[in-house]
N, C-alpha and C. Protein backbone atom coordinates (compact mmCIF):
# COMPACT_ATOMS: atom_id res chain seq x y z
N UNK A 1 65.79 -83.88 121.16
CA UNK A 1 65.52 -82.48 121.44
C UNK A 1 64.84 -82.39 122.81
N UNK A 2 65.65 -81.54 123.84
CA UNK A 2 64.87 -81.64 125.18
C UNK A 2 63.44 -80.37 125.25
N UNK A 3 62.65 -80.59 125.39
CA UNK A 3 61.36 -79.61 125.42
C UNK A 3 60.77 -79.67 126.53
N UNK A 4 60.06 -78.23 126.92
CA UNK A 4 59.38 -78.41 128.09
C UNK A 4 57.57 -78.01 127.66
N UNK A 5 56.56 -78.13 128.50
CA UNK A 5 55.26 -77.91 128.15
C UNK A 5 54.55 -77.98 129.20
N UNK A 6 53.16 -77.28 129.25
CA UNK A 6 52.62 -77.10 130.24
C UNK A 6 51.10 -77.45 129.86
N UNK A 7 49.84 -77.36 130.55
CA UNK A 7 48.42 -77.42 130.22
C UNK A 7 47.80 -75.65 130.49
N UNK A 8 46.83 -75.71 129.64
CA UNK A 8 46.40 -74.26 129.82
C UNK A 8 45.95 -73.17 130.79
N UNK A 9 45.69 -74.05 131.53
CA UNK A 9 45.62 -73.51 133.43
C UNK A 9 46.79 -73.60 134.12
N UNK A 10 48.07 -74.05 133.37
CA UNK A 10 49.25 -73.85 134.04
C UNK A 10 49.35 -75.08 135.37
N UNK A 11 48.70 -75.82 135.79
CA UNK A 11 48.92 -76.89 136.73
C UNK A 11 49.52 -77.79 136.32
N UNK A 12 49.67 -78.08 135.21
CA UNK A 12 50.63 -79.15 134.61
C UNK A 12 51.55 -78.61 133.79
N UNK A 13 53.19 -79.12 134.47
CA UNK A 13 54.31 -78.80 133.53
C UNK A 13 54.69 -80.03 133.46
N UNK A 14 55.89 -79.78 132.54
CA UNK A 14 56.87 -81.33 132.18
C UNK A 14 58.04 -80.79 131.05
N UNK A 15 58.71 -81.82 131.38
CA UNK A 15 59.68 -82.18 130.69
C UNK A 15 59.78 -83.20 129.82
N UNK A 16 60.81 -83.01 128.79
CA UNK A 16 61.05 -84.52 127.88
C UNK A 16 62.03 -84.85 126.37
N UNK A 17 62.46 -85.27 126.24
CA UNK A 17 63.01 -85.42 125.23
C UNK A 17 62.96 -86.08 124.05
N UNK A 18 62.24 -85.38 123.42
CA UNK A 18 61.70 -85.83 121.91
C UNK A 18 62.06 -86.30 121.06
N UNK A 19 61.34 -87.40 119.49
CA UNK A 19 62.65 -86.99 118.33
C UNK A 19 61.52 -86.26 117.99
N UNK A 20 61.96 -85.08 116.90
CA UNK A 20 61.43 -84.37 115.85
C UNK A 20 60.74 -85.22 114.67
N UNK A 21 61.64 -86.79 114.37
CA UNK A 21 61.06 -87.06 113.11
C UNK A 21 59.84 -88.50 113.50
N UNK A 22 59.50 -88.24 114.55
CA UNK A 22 58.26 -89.00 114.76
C UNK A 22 57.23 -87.59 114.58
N UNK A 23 57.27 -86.54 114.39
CA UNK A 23 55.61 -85.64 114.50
C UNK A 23 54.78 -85.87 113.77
N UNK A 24 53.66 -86.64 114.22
CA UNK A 24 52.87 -87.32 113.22
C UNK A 24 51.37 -86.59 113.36
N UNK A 25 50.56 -86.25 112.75
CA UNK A 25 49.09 -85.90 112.27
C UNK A 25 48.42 -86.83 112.40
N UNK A 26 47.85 -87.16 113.21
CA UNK A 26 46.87 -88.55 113.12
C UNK A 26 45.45 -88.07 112.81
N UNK A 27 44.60 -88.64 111.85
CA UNK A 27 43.28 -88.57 111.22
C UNK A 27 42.67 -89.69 111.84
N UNK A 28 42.74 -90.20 112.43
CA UNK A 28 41.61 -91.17 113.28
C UNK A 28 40.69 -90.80 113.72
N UNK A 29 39.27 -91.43 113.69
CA UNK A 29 38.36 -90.38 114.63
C UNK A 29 38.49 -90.49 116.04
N UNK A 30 39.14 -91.36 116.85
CA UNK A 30 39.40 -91.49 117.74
C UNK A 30 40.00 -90.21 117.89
N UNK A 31 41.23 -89.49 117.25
CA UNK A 31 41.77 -88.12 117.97
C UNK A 31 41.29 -87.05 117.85
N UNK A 32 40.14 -87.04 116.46
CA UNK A 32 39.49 -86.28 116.00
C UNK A 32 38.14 -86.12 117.23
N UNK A 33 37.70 -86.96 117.73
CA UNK A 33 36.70 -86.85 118.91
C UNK A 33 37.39 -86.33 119.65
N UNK A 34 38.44 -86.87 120.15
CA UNK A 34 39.27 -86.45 121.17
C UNK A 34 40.10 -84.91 121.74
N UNK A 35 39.98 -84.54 120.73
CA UNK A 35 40.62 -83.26 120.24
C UNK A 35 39.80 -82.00 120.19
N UNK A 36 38.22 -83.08 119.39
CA UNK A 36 37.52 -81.78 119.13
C UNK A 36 37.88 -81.15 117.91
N UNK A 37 38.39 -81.38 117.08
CA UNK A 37 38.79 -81.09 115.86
C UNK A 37 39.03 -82.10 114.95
N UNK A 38 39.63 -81.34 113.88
CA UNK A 38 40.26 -81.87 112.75
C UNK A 38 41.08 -83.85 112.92
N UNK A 39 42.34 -83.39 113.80
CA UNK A 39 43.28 -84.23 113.63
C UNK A 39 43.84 -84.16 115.38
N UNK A 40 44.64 -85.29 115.72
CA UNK A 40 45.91 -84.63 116.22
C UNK A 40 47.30 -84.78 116.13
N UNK A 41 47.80 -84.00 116.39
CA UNK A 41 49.34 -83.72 116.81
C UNK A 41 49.95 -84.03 117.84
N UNK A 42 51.00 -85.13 117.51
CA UNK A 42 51.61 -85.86 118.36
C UNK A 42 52.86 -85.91 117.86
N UNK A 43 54.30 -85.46 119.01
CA UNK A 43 55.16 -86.20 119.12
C UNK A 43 55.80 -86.99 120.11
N UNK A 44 56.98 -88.23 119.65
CA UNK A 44 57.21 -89.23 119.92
C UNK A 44 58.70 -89.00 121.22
N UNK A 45 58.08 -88.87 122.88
CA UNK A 45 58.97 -89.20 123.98
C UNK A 45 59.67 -89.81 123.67
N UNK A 46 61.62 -90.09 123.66
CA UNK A 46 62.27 -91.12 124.08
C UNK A 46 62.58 -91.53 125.13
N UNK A 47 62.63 -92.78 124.96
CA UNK A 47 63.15 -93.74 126.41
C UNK A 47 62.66 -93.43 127.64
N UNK A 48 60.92 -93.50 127.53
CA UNK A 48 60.62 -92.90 129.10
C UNK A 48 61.41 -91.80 129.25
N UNK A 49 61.31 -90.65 128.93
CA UNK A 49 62.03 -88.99 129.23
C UNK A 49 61.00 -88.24 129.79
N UNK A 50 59.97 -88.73 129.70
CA UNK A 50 58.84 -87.66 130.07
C UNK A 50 58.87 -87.59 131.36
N UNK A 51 59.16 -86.48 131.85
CA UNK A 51 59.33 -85.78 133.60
C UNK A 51 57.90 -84.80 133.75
N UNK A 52 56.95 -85.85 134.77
CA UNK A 52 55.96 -84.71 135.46
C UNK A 52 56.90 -83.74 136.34
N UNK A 53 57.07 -82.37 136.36
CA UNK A 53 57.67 -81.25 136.89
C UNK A 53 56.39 -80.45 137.80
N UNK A 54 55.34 -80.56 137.76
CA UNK A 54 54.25 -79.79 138.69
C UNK A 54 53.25 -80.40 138.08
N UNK A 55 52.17 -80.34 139.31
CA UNK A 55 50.80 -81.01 139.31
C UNK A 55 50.92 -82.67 139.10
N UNK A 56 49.33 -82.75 138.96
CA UNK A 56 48.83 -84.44 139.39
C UNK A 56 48.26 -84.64 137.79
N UNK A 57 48.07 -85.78 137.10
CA UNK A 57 47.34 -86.03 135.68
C UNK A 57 46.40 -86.78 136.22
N UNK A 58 45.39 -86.59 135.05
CA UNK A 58 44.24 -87.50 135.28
C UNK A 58 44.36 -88.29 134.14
N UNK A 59 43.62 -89.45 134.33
CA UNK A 59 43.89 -90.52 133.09
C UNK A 59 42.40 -91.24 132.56
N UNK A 60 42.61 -91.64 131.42
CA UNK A 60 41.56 -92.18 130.78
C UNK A 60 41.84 -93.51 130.32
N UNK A 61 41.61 -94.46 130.13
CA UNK A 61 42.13 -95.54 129.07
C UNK A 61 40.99 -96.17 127.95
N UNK A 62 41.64 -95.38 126.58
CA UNK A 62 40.69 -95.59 125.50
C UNK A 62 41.20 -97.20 125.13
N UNK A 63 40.24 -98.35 124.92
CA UNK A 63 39.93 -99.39 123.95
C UNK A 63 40.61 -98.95 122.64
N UNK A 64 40.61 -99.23 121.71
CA UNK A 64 40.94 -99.40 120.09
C UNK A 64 40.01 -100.84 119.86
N UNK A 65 39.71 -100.46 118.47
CA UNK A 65 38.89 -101.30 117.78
C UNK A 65 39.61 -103.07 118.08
N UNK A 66 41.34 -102.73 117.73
CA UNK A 66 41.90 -103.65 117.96
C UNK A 66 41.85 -104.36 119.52
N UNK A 67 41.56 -103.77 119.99
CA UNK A 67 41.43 -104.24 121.30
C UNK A 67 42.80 -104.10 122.90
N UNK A 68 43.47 -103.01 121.74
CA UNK A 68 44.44 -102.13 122.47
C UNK A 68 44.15 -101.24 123.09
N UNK A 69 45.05 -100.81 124.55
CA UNK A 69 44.43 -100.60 125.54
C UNK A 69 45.34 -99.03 125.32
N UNK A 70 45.15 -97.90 125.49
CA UNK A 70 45.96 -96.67 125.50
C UNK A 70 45.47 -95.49 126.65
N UNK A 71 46.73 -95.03 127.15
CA UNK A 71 46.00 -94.19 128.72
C UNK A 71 46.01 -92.70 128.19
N UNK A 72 45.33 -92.17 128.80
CA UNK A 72 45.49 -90.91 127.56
C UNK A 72 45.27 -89.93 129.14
N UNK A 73 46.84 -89.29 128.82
CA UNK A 73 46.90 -88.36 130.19
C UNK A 73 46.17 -87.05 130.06
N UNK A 74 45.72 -86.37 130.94
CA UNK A 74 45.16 -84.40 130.71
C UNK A 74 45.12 -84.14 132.06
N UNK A 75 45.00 -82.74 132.37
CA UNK A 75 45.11 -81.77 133.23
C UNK A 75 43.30 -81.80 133.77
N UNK A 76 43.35 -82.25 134.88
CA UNK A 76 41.96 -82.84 135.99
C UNK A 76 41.29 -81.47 136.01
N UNK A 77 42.03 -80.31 135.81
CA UNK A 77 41.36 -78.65 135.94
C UNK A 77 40.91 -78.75 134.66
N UNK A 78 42.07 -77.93 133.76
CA UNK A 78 41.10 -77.72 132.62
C UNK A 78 40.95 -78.00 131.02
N UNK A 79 41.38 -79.93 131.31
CA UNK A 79 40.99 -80.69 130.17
C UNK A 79 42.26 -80.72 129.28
N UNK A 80 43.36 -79.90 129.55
CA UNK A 80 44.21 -79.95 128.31
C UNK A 80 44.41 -81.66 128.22
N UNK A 81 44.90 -82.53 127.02
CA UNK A 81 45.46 -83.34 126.69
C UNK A 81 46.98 -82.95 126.66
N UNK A 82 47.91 -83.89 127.61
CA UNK A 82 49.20 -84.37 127.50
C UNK A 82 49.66 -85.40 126.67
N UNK A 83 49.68 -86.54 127.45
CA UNK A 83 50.25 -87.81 125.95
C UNK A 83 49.03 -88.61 125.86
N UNK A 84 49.55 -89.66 125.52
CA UNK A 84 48.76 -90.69 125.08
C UNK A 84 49.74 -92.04 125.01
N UNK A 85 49.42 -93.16 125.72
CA UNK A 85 51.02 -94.25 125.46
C UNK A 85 50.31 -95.18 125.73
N UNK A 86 50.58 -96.30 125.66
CA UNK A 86 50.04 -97.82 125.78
C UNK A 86 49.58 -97.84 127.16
N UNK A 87 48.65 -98.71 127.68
CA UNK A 87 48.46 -98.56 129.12
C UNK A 87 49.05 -99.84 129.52
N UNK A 88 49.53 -99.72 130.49
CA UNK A 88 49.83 -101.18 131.30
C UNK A 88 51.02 -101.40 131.35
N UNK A 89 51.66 -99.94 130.89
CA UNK A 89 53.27 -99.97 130.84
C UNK A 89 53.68 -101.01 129.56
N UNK A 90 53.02 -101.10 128.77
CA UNK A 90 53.40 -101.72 128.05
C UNK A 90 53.98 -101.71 126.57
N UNK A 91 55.27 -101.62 125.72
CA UNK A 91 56.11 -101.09 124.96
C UNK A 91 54.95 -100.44 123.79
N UNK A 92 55.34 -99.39 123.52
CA UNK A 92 54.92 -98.55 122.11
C UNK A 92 55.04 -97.12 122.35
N UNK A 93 54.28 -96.29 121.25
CA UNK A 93 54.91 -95.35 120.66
C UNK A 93 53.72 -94.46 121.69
N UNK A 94 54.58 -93.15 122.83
CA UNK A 94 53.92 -92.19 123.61
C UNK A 94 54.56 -90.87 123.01
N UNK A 95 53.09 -90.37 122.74
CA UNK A 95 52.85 -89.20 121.71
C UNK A 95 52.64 -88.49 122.73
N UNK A 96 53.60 -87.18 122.52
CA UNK A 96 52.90 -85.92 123.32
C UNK A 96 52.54 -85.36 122.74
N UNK A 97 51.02 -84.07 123.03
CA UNK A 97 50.54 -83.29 122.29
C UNK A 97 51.02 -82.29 122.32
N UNK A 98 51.46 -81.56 120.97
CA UNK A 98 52.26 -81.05 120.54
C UNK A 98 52.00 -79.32 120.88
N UNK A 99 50.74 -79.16 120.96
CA UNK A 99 50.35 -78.21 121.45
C UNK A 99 50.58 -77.86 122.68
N UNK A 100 50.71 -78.50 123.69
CA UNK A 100 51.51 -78.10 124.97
C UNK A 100 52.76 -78.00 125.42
N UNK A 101 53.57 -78.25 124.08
CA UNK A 101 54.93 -78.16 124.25
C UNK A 101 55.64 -76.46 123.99
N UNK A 102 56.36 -75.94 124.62
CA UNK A 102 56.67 -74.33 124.24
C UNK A 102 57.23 -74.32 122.80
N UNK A 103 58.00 -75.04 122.66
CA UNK A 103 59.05 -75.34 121.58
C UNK A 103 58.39 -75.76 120.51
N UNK A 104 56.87 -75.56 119.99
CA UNK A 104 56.20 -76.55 119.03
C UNK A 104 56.30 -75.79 117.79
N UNK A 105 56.86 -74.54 117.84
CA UNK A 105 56.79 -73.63 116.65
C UNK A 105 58.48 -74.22 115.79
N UNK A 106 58.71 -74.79 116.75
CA UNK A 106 60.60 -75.52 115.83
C UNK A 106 60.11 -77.10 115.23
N UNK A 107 59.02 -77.53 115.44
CA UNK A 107 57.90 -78.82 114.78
C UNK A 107 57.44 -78.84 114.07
N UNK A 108 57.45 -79.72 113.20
CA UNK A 108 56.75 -79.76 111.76
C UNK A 108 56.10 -81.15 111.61
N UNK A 109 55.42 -81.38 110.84
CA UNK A 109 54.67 -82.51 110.81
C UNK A 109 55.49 -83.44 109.79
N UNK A 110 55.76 -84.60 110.35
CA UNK A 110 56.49 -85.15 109.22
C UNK A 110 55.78 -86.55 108.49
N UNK A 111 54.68 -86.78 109.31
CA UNK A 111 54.35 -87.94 108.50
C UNK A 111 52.37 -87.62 109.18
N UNK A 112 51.69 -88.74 108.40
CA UNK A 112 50.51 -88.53 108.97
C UNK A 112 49.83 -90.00 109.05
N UNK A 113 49.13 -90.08 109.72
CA UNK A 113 48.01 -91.32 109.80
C UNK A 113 46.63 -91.68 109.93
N UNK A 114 46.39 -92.56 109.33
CA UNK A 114 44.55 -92.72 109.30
C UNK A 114 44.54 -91.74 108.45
N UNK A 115 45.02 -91.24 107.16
CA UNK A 115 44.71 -91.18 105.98
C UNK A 115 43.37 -91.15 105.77
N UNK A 116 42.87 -91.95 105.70
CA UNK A 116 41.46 -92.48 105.11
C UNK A 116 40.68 -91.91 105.68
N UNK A 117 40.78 -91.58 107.09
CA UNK A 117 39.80 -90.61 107.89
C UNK A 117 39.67 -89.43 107.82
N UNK A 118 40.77 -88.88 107.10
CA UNK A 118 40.93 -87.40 107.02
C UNK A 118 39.75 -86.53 106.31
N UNK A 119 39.55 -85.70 107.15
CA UNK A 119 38.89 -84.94 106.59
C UNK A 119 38.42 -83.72 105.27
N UNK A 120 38.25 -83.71 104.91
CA UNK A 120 38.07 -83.38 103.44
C UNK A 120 38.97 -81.94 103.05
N UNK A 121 38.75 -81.21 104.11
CA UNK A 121 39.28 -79.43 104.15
C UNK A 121 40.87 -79.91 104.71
N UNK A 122 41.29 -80.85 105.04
CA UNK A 122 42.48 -80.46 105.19
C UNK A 122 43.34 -81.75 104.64
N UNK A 123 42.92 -82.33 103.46
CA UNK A 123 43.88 -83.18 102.55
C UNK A 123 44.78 -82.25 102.12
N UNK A 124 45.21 -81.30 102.35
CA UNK A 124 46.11 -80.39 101.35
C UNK A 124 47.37 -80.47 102.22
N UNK A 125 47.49 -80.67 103.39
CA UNK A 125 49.00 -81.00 104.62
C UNK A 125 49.70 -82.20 104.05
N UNK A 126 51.01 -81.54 103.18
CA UNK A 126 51.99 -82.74 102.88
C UNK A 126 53.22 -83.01 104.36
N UNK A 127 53.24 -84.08 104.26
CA UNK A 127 54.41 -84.51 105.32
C UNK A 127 55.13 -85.74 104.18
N UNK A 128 56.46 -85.93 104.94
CA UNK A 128 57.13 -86.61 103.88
C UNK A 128 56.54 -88.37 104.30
N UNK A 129 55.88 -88.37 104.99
CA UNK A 129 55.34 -90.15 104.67
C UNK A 129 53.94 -90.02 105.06
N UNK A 130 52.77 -90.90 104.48
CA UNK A 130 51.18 -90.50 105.18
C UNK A 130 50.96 -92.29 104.72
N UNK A 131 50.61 -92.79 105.76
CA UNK A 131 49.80 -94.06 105.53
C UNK A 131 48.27 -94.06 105.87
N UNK A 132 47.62 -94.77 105.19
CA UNK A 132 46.14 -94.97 105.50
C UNK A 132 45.55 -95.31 106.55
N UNK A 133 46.59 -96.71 107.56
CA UNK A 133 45.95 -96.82 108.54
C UNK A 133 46.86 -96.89 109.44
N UNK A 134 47.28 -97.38 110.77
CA UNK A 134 48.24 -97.30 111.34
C UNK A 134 49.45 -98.10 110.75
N UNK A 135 50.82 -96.86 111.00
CA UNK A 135 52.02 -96.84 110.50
C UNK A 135 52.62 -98.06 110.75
N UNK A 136 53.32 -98.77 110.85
CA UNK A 136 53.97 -99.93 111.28
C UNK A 136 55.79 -99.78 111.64
């Protein structure tokens, strides 16, 4: 599915081509800090598709407990979160946030993760697969 998305100050657009059946809910507190909320919402870029179309990203690179390294892109103005993908160019799964995509109202959540972290008020979100800790 090709989608386009922007950050909330409008300096960052893009392009990309999604699947639908990666939209995953992640309960980690890692996204849950990150977010500022609950959870987040992520879906899954194919094949390097993601096209910066306007503006510059700023980058972060969060650790994991595991000792995985992940760059976590946003808008240097005003904080939106874009993706999140392995840093170092290195193969795995780059989640865009789903919230900056125009097209996010045709998205549904289909699976969820970090289970175990979830927060109490919103165990009630079924998706058709939820694992406890990361998916495999």
């Amino acid at each position: 599915m090709n989608i386009d998305g922007k950050c909330l100050c409008g300096q960052i657009e893009f392009k990309a081509d999604i699947d639908p059946t990666t939209s995953t809910i992640c309960h980690c507190t890692d996204c849950q800090i990150n977010s500022g909320t609950a959870f987040g919402y992520v879906v899954g870029a194919v094949n390097n598709s993601f096209k910066l179309t306007k503006g510059k990203l700023s980058f972060y690179i969060k650790t994991a407990d595991s000792g995985a390294k992940r760059e976590l892109a946003f808008c240097g103005s005003c904080g939106t979160r874009i993706y999140a993908r392995p840093a170092d160019e290195n193969p795995g799964f780059f989640g865009l946030r789903v919230g900056t995509i125009l097209q996010k109202r045709s998205l549904h959540p289909k699976r969820q993760a970090w289970k175990r972290s979830c927060l109490d008020f919103v165990e009630l979100i079924e998706t058709e697969q939820t694992f406890e800790t990361q998916p495999r």
